[in-house]
N, C-alpha and C. Protein backbone atom coordinates (compact mmCIF):
# COMPACT_ATOMS: atom_id res chain seq x y z
N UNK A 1 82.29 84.90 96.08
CA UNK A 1 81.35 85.45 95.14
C UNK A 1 80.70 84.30 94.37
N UNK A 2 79.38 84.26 94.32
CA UNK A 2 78.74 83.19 93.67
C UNK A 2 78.56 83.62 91.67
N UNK A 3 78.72 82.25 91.28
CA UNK A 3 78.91 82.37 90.14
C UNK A 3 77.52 82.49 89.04
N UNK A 4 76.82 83.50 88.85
CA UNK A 4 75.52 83.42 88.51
C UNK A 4 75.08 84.41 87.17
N UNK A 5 74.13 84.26 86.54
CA UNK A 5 74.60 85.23 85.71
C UNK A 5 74.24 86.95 85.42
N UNK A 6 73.81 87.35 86.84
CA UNK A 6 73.94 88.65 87.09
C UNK A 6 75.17 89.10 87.21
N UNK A 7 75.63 90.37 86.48
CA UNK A 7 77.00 91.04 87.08
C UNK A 7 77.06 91.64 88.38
N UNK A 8 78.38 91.28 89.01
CA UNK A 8 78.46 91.19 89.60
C UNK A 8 79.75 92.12 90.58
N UNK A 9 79.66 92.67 91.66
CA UNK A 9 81.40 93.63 91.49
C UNK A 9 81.63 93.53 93.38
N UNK A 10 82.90 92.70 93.39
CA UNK A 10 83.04 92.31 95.23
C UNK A 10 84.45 93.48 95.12
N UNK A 11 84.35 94.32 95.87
CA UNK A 11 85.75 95.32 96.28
C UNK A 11 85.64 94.91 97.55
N UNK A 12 87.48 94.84 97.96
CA UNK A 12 87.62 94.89 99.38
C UNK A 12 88.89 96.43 99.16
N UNK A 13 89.23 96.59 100.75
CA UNK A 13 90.16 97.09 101.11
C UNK A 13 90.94 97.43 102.01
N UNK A 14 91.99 97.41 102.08
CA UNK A 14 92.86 97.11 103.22
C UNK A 14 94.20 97.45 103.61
N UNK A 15 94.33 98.15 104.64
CA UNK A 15 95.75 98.79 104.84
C UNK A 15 96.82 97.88 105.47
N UNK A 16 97.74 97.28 104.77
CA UNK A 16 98.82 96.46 105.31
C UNK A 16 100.09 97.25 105.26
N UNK A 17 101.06 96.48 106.52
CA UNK A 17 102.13 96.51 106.64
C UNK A 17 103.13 96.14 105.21
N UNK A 18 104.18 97.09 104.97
CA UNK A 18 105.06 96.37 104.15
C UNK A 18 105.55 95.50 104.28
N UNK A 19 105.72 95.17 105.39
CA UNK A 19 106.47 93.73 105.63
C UNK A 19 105.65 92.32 104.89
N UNK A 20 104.35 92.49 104.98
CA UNK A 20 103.73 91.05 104.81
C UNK A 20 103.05 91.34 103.35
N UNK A 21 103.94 92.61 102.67
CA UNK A 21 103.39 92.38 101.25
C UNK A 21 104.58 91.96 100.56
N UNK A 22 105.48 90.68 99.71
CA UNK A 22 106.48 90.43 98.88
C UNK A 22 106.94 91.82 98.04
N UNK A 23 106.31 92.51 97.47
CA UNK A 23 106.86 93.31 96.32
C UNK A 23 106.51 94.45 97.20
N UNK A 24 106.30 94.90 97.93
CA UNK A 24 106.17 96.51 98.72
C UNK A 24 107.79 96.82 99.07
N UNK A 25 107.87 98.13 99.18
CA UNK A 25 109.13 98.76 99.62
C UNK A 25 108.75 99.47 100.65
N UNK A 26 109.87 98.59 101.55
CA UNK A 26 109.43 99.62 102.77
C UNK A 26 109.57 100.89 103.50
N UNK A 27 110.89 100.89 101.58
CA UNK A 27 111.49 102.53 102.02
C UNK A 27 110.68 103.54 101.20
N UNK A 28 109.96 103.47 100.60
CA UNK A 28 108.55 103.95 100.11
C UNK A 28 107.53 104.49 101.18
N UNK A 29 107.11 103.13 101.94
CA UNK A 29 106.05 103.94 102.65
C UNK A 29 105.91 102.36 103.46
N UNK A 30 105.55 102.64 105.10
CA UNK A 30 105.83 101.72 106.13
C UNK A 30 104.14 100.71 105.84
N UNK A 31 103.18 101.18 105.40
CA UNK A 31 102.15 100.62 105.01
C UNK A 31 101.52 100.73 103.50
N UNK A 32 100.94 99.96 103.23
CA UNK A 32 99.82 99.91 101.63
C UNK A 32 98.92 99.65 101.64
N UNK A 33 97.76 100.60 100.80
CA UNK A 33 96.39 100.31 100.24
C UNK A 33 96.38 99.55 99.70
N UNK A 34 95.83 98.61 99.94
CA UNK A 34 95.81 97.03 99.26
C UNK A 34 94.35 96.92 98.80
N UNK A 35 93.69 97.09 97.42
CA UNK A 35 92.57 96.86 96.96
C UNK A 35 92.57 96.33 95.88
N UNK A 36 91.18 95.20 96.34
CA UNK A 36 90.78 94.06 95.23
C UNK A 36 89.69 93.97 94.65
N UNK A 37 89.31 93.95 93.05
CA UNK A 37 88.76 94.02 92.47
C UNK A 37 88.30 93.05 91.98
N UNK A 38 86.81 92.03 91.71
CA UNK A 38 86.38 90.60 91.43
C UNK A 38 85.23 90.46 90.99
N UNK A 39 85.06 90.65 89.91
CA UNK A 39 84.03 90.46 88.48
C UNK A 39 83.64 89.17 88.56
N UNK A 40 82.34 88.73 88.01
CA UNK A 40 82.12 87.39 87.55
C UNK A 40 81.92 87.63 86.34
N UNK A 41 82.54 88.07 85.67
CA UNK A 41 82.18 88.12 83.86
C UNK A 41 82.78 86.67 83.44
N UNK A 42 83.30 86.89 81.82
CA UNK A 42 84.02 85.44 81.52
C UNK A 42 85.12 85.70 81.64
N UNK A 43 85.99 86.53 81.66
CA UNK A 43 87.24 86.52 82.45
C UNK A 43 88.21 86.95 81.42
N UNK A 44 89.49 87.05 81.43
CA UNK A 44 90.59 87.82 81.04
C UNK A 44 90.37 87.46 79.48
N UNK A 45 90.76 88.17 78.36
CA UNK A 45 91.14 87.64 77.02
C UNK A 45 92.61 86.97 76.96
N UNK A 46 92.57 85.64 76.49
CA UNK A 46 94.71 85.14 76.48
C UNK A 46 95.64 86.40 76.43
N UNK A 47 95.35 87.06 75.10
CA UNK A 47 96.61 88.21 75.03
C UNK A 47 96.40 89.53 75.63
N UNK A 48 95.38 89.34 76.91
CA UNK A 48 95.39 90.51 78.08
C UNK A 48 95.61 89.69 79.40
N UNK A 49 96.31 88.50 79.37
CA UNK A 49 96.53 88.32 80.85
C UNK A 49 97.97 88.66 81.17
N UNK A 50 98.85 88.52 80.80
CA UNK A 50 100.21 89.22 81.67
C UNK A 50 100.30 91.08 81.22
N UNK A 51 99.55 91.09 82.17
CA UNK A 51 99.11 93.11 81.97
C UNK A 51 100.42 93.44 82.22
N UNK A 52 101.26 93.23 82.99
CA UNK A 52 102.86 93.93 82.94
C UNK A 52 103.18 93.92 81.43
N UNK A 53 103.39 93.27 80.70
CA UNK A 53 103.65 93.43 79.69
C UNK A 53 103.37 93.94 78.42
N UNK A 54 101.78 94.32 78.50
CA UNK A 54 100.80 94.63 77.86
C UNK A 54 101.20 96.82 77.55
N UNK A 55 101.54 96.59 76.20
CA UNK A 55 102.20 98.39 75.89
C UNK A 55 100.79 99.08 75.13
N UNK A 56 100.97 100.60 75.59
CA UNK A 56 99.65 100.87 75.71
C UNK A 56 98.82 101.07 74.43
N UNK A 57 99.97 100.93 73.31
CA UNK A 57 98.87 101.03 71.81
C UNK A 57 98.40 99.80 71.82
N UNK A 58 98.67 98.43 72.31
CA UNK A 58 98.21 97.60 72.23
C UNK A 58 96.72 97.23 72.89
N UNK A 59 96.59 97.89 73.44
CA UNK A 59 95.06 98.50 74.65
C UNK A 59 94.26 99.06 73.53
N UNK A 60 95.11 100.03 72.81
CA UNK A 60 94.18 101.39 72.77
C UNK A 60 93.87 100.51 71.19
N UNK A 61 94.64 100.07 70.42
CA UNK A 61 94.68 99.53 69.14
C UNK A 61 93.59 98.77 69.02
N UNK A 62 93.09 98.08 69.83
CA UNK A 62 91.59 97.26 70.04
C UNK A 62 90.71 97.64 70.87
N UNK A 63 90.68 98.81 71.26
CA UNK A 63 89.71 99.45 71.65
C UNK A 63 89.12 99.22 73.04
N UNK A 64 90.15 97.98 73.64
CA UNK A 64 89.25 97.66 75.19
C UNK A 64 90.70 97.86 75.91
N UNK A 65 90.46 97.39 76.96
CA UNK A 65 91.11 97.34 78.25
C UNK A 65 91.76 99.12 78.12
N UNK A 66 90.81 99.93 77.83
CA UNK A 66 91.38 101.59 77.92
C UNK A 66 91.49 101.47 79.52
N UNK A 67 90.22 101.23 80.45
CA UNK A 67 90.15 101.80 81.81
C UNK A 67 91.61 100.90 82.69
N UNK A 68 91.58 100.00 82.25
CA UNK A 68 92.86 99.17 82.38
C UNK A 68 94.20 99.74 82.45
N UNK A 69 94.29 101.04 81.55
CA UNK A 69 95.48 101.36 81.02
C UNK A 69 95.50 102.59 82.04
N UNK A 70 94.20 103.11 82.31
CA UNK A 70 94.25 103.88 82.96
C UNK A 70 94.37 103.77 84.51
N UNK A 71 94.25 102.96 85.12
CA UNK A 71 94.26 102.36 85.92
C UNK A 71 96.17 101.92 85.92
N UNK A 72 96.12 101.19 85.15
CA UNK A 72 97.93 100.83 85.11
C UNK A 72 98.84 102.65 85.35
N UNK A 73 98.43 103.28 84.61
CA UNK A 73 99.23 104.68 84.49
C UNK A 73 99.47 105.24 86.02
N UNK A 74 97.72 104.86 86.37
CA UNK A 74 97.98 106.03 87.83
C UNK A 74 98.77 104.99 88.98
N UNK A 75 98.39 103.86 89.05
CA UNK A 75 99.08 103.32 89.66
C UNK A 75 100.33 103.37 89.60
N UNK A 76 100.97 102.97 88.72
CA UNK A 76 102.47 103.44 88.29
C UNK A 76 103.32 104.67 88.67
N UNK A 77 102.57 106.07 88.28
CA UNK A 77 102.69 107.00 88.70
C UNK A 77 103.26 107.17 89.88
N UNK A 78 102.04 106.58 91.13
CA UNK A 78 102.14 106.29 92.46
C UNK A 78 103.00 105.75 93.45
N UNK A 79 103.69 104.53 92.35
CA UNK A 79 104.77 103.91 92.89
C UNK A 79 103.96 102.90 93.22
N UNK A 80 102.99 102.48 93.11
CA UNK A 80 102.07 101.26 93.21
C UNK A 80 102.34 100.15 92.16
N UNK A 81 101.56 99.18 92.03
CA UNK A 81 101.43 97.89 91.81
C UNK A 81 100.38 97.49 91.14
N UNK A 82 100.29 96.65 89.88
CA UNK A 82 98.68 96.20 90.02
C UNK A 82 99.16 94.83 89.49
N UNK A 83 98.43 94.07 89.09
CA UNK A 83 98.46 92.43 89.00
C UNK A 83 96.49 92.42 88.29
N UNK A 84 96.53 91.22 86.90
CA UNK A 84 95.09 91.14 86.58
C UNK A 84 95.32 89.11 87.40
N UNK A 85 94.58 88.75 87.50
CA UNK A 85 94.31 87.31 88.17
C UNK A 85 92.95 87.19 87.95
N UNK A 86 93.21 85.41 86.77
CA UNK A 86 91.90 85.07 86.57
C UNK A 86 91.09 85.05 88.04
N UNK A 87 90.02 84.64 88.17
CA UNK A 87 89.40 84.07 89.63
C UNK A 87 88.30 83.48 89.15
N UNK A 88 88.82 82.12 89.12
CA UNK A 88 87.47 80.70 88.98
C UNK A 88 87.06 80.47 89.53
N UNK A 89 85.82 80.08 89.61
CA UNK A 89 85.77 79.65 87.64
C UNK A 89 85.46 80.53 86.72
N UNK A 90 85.10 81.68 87.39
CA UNK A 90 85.04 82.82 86.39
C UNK A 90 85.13 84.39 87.16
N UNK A 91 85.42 84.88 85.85
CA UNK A 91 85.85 86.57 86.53
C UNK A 91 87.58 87.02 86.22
N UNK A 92 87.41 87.82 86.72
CA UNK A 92 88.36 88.52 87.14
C UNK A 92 88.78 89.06 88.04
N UNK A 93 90.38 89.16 88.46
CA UNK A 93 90.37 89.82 89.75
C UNK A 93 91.50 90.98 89.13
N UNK A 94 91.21 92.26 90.01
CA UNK A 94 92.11 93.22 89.94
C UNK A 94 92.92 93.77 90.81
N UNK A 95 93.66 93.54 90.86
CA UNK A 95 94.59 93.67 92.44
C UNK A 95 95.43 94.49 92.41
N UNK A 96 95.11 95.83 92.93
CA UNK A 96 96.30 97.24 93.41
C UNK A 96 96.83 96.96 94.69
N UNK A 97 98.03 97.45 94.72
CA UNK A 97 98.98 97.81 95.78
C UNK A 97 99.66 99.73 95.91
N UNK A 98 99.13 100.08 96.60
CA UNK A 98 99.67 101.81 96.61
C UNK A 98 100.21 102.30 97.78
N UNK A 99 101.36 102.65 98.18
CA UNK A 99 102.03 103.17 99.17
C UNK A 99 101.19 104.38 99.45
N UNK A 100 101.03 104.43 100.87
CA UNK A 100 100.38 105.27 101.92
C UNK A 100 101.41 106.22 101.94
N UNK A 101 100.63 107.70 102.04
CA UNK A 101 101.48 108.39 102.37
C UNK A 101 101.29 109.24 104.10
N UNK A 102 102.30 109.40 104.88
CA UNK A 102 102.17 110.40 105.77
C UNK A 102 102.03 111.79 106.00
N UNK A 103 101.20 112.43 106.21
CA UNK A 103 100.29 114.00 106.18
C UNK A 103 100.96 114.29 107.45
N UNK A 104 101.74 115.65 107.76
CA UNK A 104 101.87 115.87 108.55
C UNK A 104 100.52 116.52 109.58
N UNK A 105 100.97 116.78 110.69
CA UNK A 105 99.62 116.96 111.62
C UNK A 105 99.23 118.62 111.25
N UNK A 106 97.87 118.52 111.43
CA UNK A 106 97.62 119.92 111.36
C UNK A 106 97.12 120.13 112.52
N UNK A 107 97.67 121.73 112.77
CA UNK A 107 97.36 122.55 114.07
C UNK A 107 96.02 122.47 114.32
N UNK A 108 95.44 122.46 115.33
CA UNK A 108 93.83 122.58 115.80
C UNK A 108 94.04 123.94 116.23
């Protein structure tokens, strides 16, 4: 993504094996939605970069990172994953992990 000063929004997405993700369970689900999120804004605030740790009046108490929180909830929910990662020289990256689920077949 080039660094310019139009905003800017690169999504990928991608179904991987548990095996070649570190933190996936493979007794969860044998594959994951793996989607990435990459802003060129100016990038994380200091006391919003370790989002694991980040409790949710502390979101809501300053009024930003709401979609963040919302985003953290459903993921969670899911049994998913998320991770914030600067991406320089500027931006942000947003990185979900969500266990796939299996649908059984329907009759034709």
């Amino acid at each position: 993504m080039r660094d310019n000063r139009e905003p800017k929004l690169h999504i990928t997405a991608s179904v991987t094996a548990a095996a070649q993700l570190p933190g996936a369970d493979a007794k969860r689900s044998d594959h994951w939605l793996v989607l990435d999120f990459i802003d060129n804004g100016p990038g994380m605030p200091e006391d919003m970069k370790d989002f694991a740790m980040i409790r949710d009046e502390l979101l809501l108490e300053g009024r930003r990172g709401v979609g963040l929180l919302i985003i953290k909830k459903i993921v969670d929910l899911a049994g998913g994953y998320v991770e914030l990662v600067d991406h320089a020289p500027r931006g942000t990256r947003v990185h979900v992990e969500l266990p796939t689920v299996k649908l059984p077949a329907v009759p034709r």
